[in-house]
PDB file of N, CA and C in Angstrom:
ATOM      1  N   UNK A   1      -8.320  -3.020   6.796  1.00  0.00           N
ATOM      2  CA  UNK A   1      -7.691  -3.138   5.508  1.00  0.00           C
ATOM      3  C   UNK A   1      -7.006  -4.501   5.379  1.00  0.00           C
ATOM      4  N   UNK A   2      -6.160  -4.342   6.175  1.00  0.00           N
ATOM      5  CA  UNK A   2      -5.702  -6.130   6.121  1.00  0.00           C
ATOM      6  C   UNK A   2      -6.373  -7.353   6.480  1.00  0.00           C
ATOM      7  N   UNK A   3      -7.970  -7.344   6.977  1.00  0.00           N
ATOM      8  CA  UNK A   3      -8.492  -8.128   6.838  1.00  0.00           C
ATOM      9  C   UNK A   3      -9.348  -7.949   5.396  1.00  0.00           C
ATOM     10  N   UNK A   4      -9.641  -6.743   4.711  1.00  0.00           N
ATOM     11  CA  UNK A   4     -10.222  -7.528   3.260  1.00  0.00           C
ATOM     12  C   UNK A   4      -8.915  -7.744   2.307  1.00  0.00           C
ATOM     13  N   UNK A   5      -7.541  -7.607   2.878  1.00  0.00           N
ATOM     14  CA  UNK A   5      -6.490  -8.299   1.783  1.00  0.00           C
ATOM     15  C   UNK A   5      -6.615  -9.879   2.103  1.00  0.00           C
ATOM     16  N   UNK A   6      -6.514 -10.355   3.179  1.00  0.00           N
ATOM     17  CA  UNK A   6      -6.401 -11.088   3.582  1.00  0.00           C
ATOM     18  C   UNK A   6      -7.746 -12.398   2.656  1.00  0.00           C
ATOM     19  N   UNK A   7      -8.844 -11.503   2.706  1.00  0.00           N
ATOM     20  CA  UNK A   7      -9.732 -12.091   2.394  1.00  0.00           C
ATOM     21  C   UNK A   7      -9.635 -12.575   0.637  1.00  0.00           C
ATOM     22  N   UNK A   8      -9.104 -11.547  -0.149  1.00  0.00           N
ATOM     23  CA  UNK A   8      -8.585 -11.392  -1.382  1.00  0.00           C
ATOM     24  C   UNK A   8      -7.864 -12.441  -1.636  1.00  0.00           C
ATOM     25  N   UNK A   9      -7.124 -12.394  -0.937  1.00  0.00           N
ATOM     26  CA  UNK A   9      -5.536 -13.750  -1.052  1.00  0.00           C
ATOM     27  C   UNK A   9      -6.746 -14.949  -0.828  1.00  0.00           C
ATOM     28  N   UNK A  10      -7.076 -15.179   0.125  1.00  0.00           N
ATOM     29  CA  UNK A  10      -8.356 -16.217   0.066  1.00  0.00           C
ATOM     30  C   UNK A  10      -9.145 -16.779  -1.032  1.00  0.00           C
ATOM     31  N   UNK A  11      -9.340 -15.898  -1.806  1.00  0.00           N
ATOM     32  CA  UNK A  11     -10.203 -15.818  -2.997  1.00  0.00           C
ATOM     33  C   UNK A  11      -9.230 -16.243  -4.414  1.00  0.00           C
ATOM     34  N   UNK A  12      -7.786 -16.503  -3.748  1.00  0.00           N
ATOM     35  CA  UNK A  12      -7.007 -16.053  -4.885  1.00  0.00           C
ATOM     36  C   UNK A  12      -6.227 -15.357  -5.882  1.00  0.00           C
ATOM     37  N   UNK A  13      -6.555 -13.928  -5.310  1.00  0.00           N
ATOM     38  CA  UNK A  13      -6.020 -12.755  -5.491  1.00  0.00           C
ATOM     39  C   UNK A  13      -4.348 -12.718  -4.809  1.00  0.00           C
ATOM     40  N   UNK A  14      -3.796 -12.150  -6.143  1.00  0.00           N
ATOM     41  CA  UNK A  14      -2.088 -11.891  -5.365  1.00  0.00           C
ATOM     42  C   UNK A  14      -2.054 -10.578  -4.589  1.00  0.00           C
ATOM     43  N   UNK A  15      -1.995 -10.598  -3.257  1.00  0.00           N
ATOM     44  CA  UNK A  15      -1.700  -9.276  -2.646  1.00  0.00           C
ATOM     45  C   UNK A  15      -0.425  -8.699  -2.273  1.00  0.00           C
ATOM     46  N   UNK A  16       0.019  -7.728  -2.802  1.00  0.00           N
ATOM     47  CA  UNK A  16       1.372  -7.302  -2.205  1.00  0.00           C
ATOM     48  C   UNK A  16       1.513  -6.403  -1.271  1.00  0.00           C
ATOM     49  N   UNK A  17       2.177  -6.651  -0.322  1.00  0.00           N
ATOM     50  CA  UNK A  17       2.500  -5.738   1.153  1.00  0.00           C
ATOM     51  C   UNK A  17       3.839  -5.549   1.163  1.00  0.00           C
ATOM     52  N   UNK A  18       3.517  -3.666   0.883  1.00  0.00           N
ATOM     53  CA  UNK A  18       5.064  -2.908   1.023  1.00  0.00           C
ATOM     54  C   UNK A  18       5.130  -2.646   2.674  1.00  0.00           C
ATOM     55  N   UNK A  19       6.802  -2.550   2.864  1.00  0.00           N
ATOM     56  CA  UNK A  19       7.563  -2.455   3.939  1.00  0.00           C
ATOM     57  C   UNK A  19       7.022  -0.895   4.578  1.00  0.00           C
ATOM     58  N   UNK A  20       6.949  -0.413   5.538  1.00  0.00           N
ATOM     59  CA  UNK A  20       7.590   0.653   5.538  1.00  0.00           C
ATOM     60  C   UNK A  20       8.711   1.423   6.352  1.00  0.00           C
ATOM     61  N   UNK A  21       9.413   2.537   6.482  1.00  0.00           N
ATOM     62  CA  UNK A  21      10.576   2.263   6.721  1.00  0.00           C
ATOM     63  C   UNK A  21      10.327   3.162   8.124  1.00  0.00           C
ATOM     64  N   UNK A  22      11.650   3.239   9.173  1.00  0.00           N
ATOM     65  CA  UNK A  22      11.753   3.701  10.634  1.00  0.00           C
ATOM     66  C   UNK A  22      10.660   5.210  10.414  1.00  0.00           C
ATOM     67  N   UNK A  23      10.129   5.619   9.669  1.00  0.00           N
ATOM     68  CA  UNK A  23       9.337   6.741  10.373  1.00  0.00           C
ATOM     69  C   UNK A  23       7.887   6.758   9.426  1.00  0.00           C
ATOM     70  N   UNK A  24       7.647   5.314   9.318  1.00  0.00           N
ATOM     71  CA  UNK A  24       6.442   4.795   9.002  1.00  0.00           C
ATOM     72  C   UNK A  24       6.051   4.980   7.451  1.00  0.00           C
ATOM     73  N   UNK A  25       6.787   5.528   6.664  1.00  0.00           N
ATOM     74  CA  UNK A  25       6.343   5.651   5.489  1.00  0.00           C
ATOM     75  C   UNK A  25       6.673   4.824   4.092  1.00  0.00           C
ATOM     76  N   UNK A  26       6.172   4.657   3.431  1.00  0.00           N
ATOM     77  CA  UNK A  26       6.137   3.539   2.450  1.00  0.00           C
ATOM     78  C   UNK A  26       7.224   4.484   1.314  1.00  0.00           C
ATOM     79  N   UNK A  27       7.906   3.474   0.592  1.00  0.00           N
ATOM     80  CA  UNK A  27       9.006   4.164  -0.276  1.00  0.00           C
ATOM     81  C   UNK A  27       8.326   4.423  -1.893  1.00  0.00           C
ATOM     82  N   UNK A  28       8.293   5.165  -2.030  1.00  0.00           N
ATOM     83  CA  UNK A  28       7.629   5.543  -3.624  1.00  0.00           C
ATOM     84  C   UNK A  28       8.540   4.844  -4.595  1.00  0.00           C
ATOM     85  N   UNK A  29       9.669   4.407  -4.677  1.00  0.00           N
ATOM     86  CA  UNK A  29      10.668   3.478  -5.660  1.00  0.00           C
ATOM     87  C   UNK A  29       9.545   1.943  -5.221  1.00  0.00           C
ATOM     88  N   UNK A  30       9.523   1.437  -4.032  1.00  0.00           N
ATOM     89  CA  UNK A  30       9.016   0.238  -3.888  1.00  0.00           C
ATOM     90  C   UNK A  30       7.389   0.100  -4.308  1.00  0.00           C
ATOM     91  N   UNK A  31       6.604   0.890  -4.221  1.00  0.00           N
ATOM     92  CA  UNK A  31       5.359   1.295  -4.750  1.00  0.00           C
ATOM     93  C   UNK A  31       5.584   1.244  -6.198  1.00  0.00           C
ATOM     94  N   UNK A  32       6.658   1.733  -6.811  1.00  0.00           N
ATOM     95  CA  UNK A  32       6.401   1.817  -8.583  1.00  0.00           C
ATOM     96  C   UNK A  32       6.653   0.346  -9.046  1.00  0.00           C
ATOM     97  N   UNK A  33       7.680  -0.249  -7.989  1.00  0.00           N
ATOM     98  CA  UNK A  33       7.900  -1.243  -8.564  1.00  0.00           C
ATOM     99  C   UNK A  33       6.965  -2.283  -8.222  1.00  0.00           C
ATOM    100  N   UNK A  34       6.185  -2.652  -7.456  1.00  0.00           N
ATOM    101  CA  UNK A  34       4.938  -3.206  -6.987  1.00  0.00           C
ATOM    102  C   UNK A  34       3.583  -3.185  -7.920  1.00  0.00           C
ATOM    103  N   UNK A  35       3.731  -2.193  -8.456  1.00  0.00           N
ATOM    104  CA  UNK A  35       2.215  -2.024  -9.530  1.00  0.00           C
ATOM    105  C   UNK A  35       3.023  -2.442 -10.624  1.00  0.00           C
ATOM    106  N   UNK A  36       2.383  -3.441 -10.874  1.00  0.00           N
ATOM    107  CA  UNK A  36       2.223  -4.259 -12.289  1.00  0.00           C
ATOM    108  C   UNK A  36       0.911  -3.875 -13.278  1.00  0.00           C
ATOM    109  N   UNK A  37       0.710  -4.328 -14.834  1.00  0.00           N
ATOM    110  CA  UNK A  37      -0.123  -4.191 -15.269  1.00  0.00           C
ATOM    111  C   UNK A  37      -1.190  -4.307 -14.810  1.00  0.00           C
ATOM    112  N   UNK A  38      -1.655  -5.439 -14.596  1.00  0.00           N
ATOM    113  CA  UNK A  38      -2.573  -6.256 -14.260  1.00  0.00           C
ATOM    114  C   UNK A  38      -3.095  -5.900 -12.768  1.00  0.00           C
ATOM    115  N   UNK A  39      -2.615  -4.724 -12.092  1.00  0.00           N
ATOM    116  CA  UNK A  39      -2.216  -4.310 -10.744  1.00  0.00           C
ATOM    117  C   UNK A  39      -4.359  -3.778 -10.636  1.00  0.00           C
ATOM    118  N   UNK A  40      -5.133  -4.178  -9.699  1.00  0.00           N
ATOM    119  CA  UNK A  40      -6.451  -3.619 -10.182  1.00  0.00           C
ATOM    120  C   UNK A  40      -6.408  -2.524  -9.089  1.00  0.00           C
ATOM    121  N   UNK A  41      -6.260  -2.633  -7.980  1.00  0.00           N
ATOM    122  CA  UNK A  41      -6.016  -1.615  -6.197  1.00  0.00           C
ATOM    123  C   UNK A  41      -4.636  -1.734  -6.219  1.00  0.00           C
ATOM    124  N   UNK A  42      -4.949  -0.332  -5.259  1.00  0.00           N
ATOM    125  CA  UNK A  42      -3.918  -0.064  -4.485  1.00  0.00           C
ATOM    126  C   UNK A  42      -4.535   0.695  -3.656  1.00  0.00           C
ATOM    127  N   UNK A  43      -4.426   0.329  -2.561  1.00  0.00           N
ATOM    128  CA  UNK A  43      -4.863   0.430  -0.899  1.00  0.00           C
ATOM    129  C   UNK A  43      -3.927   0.834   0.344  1.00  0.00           C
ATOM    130  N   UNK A  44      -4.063   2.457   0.940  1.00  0.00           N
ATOM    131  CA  UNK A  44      -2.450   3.077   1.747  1.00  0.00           C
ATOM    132  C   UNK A  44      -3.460   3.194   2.766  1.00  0.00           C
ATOM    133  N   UNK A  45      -2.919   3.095   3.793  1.00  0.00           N
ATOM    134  CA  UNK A  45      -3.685   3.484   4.919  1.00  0.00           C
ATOM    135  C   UNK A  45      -2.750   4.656   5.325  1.00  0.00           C
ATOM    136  N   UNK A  46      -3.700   6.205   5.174  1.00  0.00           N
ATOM    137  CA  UNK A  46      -3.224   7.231   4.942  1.00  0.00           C
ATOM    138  C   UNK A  46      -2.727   7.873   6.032  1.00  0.00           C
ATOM    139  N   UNK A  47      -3.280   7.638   7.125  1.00  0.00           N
ATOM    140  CA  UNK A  47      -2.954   7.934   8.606  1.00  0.00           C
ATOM    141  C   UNK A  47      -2.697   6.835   9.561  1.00  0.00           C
ATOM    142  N   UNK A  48      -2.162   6.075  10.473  1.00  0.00           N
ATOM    143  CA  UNK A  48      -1.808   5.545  11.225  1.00  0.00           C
ATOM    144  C   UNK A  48      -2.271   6.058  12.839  1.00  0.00           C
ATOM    145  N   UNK A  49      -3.245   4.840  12.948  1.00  0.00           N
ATOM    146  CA  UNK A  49      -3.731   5.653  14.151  1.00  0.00           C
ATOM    147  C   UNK A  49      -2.840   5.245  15.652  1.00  0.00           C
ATOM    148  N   UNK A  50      -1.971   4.877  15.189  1.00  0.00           N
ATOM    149  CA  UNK A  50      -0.876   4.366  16.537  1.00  0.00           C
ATOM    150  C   UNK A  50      -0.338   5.403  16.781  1.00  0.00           C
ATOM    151  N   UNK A  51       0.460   5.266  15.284  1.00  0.00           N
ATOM    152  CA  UNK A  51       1.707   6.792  15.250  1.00  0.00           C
ATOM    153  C   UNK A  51       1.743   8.077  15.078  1.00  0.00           C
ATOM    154  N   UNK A  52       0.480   8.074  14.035  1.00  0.00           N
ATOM    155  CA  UNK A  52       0.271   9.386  13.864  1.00  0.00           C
ATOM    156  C   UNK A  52       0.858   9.756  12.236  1.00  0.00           C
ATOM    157  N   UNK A  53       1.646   8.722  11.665  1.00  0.00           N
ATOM    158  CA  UNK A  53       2.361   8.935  10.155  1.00  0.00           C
ATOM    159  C   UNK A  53       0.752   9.272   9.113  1.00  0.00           C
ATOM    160  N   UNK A  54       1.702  10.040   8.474  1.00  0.00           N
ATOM    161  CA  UNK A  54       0.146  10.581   7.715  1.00  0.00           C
ATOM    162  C   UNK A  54       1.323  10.095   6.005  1.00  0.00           C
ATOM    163  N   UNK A  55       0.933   9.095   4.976  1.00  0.00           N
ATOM    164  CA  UNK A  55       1.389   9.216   3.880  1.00  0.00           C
ATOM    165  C   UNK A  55       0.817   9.938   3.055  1.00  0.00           C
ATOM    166  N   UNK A  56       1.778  10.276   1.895  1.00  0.00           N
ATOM    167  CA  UNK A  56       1.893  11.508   0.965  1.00  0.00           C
ATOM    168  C   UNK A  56       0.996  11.265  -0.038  1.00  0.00           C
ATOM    169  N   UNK A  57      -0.360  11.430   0.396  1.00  0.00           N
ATOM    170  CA  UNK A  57      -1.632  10.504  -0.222  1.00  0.00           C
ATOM    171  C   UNK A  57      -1.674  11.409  -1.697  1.00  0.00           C
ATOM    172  N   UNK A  58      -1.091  12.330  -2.504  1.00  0.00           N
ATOM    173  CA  UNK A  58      -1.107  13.228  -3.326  1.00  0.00           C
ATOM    174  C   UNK A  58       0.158  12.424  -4.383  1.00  0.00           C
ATOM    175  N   UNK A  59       0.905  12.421  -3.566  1.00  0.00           N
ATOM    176  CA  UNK A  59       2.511  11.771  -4.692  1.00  0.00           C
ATOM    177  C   UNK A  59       1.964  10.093  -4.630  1.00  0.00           C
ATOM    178  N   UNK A  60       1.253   9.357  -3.835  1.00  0.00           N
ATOM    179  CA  UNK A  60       1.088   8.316  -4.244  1.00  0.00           C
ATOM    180  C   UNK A  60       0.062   8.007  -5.479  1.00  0.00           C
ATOM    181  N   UNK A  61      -1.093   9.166  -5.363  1.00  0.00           N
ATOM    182  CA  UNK A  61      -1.827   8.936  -6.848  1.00  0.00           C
ATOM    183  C   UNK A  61      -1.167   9.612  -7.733  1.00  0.00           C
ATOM    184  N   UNK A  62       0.151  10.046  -7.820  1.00  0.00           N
ATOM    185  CA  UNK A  62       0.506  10.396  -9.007  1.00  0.00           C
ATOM    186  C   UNK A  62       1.467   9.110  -9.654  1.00  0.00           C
ATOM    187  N   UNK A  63       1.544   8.032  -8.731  1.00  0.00           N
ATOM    188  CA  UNK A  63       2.363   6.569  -9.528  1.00  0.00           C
ATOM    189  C   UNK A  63       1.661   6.048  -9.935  1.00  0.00           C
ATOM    190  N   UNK A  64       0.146   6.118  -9.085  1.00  0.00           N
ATOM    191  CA  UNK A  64      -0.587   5.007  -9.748  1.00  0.00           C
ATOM    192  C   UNK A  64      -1.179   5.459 -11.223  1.00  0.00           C
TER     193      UNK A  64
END
């Protein structure tokens, strides 16, 4: 995943990379505020294969 953002930003594309916090999960306030109009993806990597964090892949398509 972060190598086709990476590749994006390359191309010119603005990519934004949310934080996430001590028990791996991304903040749904920082996600709303991150999608802009013009916003075309949004890209979660839903499981973490280090840790094991699984995000709330259900409440995140309900911001977008």
């Amino acid at each position: 995943m972060l190598a086709s953002c990476r590749q994006l930003e390359g191309e010119g594309f603005k990519v934004t990379y949310l934080p996430v916090n001590n028990m791996g999960l991304i903040s749904m306030e920082q996600l709303e505020e991150a999608i802009q109009p013009d916003t075309a993806l949004v890209t979660v990597m839903s499981v973490n294969n280090e840790i094991g964090v699984r995000q709330p892949i259900r409440q995140i398509g309900g911001k977008i």
